[in-house]
Protein backbone atom coordinates (compact mmCIF):
# COMPACT_ATOMS: atom_id res chain seq x y z
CA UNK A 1 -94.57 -90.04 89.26
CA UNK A 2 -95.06 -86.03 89.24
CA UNK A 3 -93.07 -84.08 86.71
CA UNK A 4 -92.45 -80.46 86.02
CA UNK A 5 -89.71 -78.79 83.85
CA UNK A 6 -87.07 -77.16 86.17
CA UNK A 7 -86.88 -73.35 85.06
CA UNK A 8 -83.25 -73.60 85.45
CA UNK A 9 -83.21 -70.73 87.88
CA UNK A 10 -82.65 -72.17 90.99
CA UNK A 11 -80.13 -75.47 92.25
CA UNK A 12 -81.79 -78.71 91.99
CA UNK A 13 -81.77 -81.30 94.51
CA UNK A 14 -82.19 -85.03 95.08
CA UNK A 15 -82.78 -86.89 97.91
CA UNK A 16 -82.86 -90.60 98.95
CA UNK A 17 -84.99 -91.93 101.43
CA UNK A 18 -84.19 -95.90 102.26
CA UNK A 19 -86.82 -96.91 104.79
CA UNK A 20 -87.59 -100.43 106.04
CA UNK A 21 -90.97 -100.70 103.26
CA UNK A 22 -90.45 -97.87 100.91
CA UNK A 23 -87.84 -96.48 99.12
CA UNK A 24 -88.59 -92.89 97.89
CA UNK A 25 -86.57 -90.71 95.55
CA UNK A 26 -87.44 -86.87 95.06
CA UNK A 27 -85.78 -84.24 92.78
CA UNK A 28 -86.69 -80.77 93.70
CA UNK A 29 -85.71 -77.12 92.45
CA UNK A 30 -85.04 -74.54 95.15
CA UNK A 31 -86.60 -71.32 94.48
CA UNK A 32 -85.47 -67.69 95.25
CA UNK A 33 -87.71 -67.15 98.58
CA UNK A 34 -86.18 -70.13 100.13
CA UNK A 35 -89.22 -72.76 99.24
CA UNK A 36 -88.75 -75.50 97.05
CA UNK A 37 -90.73 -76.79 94.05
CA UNK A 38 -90.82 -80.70 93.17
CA UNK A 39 -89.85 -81.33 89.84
CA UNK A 40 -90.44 -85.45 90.18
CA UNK A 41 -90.72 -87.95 92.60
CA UNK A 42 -90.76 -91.86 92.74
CA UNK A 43 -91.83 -94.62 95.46
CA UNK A 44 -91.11 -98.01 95.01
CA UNK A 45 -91.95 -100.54 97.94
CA UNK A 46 -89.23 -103.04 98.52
CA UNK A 47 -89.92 -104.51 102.44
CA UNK A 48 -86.68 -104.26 103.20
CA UNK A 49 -87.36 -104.95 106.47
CA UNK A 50 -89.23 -108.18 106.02
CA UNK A 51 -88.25 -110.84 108.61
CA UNK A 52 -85.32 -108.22 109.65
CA UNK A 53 -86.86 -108.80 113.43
CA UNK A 54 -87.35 -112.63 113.06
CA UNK A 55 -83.89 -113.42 111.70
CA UNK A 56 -81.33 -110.31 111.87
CA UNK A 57 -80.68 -110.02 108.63
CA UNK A 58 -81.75 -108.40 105.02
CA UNK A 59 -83.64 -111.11 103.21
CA UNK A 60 -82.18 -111.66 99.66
CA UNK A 61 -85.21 -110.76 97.86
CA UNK A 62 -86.15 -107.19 99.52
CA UNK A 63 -83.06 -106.47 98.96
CA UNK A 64 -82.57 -107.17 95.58
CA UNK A 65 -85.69 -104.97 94.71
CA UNK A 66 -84.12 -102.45 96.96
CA UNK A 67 -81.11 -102.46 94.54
CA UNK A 68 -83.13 -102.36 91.50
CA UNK A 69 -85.25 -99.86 92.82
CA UNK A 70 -82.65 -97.78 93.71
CA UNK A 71 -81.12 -98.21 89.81
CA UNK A 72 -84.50 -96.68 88.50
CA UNK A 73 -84.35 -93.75 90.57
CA UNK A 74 -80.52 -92.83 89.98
CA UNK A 75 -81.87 -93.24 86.17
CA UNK A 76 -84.62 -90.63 87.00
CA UNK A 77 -82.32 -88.07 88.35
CA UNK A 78 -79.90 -88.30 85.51
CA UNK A 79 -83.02 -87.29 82.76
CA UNK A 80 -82.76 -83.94 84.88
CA UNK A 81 -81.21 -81.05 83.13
CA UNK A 82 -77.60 -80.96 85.54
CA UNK A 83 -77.65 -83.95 86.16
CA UNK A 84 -75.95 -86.91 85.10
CA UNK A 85 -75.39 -90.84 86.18
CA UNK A 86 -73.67 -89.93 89.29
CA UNK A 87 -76.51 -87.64 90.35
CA UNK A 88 -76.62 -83.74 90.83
CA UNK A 89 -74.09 -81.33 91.45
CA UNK A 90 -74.31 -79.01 93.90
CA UNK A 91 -74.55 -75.40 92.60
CA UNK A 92 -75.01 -72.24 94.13
């Protein structure tokens, strides 16, 4: 996990990314000139798509981590100043 203090200048933003080993969260502020500046990130690994080939479906345990992983991040992104349980709101 990397973390930074936001400076409050500039929107925050969160994003999700669900992928078939990984799930990665990262919270970012935007700055004036456009860039962006990551305030934290996470990256749990989950296999979600273990035996997804063999069988068709989401095996119960990958996705159960996916679920609880996906409850840690939403926790992360609410410790971040605008934000709350339901995530950030967009500003600007």
């Amino acid at each position: 996990m990397t973390e930074a203090a936001g400076s409050g200048q500039g929107p925050q933003l969160a994003a999700i990314d669900v992928g078939s080993n990984s799930i990665r969260l990262v919270v970012a502020e935007v700055e004036p000139d456009g860039n962006y500046r990551v305030l934290d990130e996470e990256r749990e690994m989950t296999r979600l798509g273990r035996g997804l080939y063999r069988t068709g479906r989401i095996a119960r345990g990958p996705m159960e981590r996916s679920l609880e992983a996906l409850g840690k991040m939403r926790a992360v992104g609410a410790t971040q100043p605008h934000c709350g349980p339901r995530g950030c709101p967009a500003q600007g």
